[in-house]
Protein backbone atom coordinates (compact mmCIF):
# COMPACT_ATOMS: atom_id res chain seq x y z
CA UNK A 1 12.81 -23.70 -17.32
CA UNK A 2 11.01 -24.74 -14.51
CA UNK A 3 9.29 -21.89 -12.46
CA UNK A 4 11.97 -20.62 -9.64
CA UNK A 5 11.16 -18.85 -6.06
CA UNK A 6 14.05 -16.78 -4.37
CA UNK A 7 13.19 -15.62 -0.66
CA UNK A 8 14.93 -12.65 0.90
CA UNK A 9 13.75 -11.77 4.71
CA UNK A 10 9.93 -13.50 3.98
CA UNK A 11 9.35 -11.40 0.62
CA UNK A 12 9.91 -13.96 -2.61
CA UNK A 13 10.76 -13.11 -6.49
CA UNK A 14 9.28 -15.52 -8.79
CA UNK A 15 9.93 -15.98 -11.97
CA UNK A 16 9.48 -18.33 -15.08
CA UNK A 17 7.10 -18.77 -17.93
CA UNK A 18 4.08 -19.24 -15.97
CA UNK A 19 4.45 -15.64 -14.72
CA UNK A 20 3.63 -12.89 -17.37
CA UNK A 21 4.83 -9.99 -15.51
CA UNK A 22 8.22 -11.00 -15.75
CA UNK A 23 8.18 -9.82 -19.50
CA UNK A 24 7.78 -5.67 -18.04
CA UNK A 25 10.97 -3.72 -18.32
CA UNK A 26 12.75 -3.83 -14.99
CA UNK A 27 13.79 -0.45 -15.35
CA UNK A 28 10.10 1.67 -14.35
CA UNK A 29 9.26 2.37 -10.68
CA UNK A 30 6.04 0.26 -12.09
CA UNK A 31 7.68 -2.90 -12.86
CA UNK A 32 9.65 -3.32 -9.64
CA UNK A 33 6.32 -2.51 -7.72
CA UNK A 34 4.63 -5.51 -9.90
CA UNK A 35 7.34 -7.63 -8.67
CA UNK A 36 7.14 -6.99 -5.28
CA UNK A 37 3.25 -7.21 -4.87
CA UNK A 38 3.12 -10.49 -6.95
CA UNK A 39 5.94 -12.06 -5.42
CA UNK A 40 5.13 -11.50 -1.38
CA UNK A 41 4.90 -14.56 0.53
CA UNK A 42 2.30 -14.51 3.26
CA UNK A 43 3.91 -14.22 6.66
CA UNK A 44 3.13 -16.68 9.73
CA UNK A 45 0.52 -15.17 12.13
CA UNK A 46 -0.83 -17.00 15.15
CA UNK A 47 -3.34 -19.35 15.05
CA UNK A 48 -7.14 -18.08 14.20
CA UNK A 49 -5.59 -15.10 12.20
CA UNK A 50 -6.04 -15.15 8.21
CA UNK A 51 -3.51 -13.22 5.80
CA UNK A 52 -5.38 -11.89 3.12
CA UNK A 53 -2.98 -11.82 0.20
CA UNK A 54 -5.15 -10.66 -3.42
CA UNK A 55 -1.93 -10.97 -5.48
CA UNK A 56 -3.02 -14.81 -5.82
CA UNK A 57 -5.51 -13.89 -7.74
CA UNK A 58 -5.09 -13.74 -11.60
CA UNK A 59 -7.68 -10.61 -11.97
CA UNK A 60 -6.08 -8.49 -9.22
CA UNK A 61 -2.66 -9.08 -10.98
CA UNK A 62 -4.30 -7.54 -14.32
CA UNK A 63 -5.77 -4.23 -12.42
CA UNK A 64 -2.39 -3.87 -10.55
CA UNK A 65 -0.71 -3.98 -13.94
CA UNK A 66 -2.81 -1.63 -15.43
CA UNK A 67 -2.68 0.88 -12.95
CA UNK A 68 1.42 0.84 -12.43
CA UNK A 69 1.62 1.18 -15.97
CA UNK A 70 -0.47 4.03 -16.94
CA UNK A 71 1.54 6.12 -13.19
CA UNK A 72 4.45 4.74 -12.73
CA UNK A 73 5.60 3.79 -15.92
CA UNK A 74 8.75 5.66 -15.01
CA UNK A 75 12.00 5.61 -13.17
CA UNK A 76 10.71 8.77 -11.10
CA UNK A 77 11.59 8.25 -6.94
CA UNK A 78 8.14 8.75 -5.31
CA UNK A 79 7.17 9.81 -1.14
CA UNK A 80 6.17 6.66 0.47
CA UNK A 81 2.76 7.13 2.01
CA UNK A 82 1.95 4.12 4.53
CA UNK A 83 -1.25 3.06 5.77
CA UNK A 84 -1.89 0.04 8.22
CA UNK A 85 -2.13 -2.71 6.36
CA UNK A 86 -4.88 -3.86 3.37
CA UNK A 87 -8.89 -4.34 4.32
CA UNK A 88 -11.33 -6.63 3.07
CA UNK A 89 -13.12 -4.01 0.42
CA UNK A 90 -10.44 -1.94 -0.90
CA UNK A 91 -6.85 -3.43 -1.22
CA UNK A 92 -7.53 -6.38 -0.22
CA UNK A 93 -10.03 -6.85 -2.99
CA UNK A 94 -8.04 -4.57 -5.58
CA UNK A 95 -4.82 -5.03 -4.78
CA UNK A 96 -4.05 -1.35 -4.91
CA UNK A 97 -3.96 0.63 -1.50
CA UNK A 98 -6.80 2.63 -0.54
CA UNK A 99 -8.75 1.79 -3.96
CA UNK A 100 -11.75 0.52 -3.99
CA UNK A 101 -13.24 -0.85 -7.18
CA UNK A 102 -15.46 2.47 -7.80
CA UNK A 103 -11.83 4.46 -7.37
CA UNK A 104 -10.13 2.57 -9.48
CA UNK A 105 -12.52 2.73 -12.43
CA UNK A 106 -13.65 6.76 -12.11
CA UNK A 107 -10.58 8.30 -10.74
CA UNK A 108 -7.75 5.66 -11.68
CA UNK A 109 -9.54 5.21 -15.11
CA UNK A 110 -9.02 1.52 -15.05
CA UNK A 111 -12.71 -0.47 -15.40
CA UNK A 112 -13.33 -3.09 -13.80
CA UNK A 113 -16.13 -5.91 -12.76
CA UNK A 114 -15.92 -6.20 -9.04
CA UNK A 115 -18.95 -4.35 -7.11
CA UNK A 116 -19.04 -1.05 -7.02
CA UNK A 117 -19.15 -0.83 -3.47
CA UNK A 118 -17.33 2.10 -2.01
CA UNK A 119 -14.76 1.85 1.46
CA UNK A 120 -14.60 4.75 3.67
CA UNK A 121 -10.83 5.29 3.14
CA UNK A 122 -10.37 5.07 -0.48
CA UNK A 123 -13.29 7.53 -0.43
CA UNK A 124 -11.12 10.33 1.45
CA UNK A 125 -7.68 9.71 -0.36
CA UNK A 126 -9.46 10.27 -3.15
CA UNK A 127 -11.35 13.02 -2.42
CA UNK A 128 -7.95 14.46 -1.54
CA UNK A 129 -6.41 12.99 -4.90
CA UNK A 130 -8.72 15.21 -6.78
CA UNK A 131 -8.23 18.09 -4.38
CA UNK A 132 -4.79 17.90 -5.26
CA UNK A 133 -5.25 17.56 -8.96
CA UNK A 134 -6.01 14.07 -9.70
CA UNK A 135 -4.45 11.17 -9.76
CA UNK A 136 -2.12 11.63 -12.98
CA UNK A 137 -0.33 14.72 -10.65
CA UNK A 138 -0.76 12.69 -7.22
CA UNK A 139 1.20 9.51 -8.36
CA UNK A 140 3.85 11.39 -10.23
CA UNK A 141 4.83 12.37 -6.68
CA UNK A 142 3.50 9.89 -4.44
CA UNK A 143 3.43 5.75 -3.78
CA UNK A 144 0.22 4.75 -1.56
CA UNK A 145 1.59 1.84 0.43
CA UNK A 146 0.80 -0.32 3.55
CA UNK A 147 3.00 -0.81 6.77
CA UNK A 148 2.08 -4.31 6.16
CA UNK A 149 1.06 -4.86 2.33
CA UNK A 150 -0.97 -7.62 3.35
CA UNK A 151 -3.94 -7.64 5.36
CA UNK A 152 -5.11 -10.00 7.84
CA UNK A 153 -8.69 -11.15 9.28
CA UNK A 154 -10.26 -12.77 12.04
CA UNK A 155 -13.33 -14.53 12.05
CA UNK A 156 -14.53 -12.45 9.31
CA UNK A 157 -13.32 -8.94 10.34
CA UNK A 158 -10.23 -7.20 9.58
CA UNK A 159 -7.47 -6.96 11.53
CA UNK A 160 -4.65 -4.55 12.11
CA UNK A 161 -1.08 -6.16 12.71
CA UNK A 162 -0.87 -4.10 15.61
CA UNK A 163 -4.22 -4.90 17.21
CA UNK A 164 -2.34 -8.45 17.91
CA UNK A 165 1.08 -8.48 20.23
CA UNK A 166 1.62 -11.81 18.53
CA UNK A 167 0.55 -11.02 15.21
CA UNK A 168 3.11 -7.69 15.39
CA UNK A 169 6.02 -9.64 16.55
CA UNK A 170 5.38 -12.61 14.11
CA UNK A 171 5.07 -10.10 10.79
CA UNK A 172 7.77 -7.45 12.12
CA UNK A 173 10.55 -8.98 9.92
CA UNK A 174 8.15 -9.21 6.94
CA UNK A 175 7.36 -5.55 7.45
CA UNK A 176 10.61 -4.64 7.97
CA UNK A 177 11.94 -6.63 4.97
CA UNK A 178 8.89 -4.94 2.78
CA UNK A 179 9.81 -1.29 3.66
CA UNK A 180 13.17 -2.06 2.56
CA UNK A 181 12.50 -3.79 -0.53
CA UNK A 182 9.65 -0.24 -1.31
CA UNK A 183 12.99 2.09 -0.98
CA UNK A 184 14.88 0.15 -3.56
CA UNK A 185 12.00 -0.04 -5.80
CA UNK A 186 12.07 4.04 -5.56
CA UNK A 187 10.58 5.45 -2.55
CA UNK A 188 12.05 8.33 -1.20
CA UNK A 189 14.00 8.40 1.90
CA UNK A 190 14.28 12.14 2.87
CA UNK A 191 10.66 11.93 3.87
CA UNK A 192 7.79 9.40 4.36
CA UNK A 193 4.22 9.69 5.01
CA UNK A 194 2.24 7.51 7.56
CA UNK A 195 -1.26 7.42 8.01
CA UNK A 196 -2.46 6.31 11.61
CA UNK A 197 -1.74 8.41 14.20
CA UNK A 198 -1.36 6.51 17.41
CA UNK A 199 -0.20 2.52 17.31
CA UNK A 200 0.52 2.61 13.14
CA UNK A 201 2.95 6.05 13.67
CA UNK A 202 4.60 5.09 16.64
CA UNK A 203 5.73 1.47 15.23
CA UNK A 204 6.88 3.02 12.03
CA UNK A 205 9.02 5.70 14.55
CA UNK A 206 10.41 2.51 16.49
CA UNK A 207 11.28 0.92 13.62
CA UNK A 208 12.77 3.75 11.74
CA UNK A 209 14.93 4.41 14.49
CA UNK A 210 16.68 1.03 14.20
CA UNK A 211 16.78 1.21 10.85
CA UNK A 212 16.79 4.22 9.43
CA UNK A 213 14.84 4.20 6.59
CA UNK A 214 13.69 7.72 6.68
CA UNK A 215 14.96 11.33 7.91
CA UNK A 216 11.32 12.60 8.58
CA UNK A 217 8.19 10.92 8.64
CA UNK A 218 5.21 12.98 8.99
CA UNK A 219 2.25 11.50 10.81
CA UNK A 220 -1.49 11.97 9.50
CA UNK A 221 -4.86 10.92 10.95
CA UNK A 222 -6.04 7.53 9.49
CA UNK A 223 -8.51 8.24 6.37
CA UNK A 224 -11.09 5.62 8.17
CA UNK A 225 -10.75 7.38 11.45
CA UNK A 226 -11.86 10.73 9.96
CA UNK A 227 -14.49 9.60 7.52
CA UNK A 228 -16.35 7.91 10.69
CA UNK A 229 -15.40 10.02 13.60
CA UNK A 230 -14.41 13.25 12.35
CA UNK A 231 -16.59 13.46 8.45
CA UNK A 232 -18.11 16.94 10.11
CA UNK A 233 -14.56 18.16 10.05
CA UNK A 234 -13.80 16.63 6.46
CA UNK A 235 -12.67 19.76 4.77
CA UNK A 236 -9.95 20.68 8.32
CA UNK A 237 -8.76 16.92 7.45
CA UNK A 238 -8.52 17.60 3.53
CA UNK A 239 -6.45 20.89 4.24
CA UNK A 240 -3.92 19.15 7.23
CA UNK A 241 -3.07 16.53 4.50
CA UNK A 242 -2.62 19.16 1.20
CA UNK A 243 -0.32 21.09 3.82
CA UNK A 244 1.93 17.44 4.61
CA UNK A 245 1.98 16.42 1.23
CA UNK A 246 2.91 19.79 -0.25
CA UNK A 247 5.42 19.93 2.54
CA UNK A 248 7.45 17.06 0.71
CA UNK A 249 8.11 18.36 -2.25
């Protein structure tokens, strides 16, 4: 059979034989993350604006596999915890949020051959990954996520969706649609995560009031924003986010 695309609210499903993943059991929290990440379509943004999407890329789709497998190989609900949306040197290189390729290969235990060049927010999450036991006991109760799960860039730097009033109205229902579609894939609704105070926070607050996705989302400080304004106060930072996370149970 020829390779088929359904589209629901900008997010597609592909399937056929040209796309291994389809063969993963559909029942593990792992194998309906695979499907979403490999079968997002890139939303419109306004002209000038690039959307970075690494799930093209045959490589990325092997690490991604690797890692759902070996923690979330399960049918286990997990705490959404959403960041802004992917950058050029962690998930937007590895495909998996706020893991850079020197994360992924000495915490995650998944090598790899992209430079080992390290990203200032993968390198707090997971300095708080192993503070809270590593990442086998982090991702047996957590999902790291994106508000947007794909990033964008403009001549050459990244972008937030929210730095752009265009940019946020244009990807708003592809946000939307992607929060939705990370619920039914097994993310918790009692409680969410989001890290960004400020702009990130308060969008996710609009939005969850029209929707209702969650019944409390607890706000952090941005892991980017601490390792380059606040690294003095790293261990303060480390402790706020063990309390939040604990808080969730």
């Amino acid at each position: 059979l020829a390779s088929r695309r359904r589209k629901v609210s900008g997010i597609a499903i592909r399937s056929g034989p040209g796309h291994r993943w389809r063969r993963m059991s559909p029942s593990t929290f792992g194998s309906r993350a695979l499907r979403f990440y490999t079968g997002l379509v890139p939303p419109d943004a306004p002209a000038g604006i690039d959307v970075m999407n690494p799930y093209a890329d045959r490589r990325v789709r092997r690490h991604l596999r690797a890692f759902l497998d070996k923690y979330y190989g399960d049918d286990a609900e997990r705490v959404l915890v959403l960041g802004i949306n992917p950058g050029r040197f962690g998930a937007g290189l590895t495909g998996i949020t706020f893991t850079d390729p020197v994360a992924l290969a000495d915490h995650c235990g998944i090598e790899n051959d992209w430079p080992r060049r390290r990203e200032l927010s993968s390198n707090f999450i997971y300095r708080f990954v192993e503070r809270f036991g590593g990442a086998g006991a982090f991702y047996r109760r957590f999902f790291l996520t994106a508000v947007s799960p794909l990033g964008f860039v403009r001549d050459g730097k990244n972008l937030n969706y929210y730095d752009v009033p265009a940019l946020r109205a244009s990807v708003t229902p592809f946000i939307t649609a992607a929060i939705r579609r990370q619920i039914a894939i097994g993310g918790r609704r009692d409680h969410a995560i989001i890290l960004g105070m400020g702009a990130n926070l308060d969008f996710v607050k609009r939005l969850n009031d029209e929707h209702r996705f969650f019944e409390t989302i607890h706000g952090l400080e941005h892991p980017r924003f601490i390792m380059q304004y606040r690294r003095r106060r790293l261990d303060e930072y480390l402790e706020k986010y063990a309390a939040v996370f604990s808080s969730c149970g």
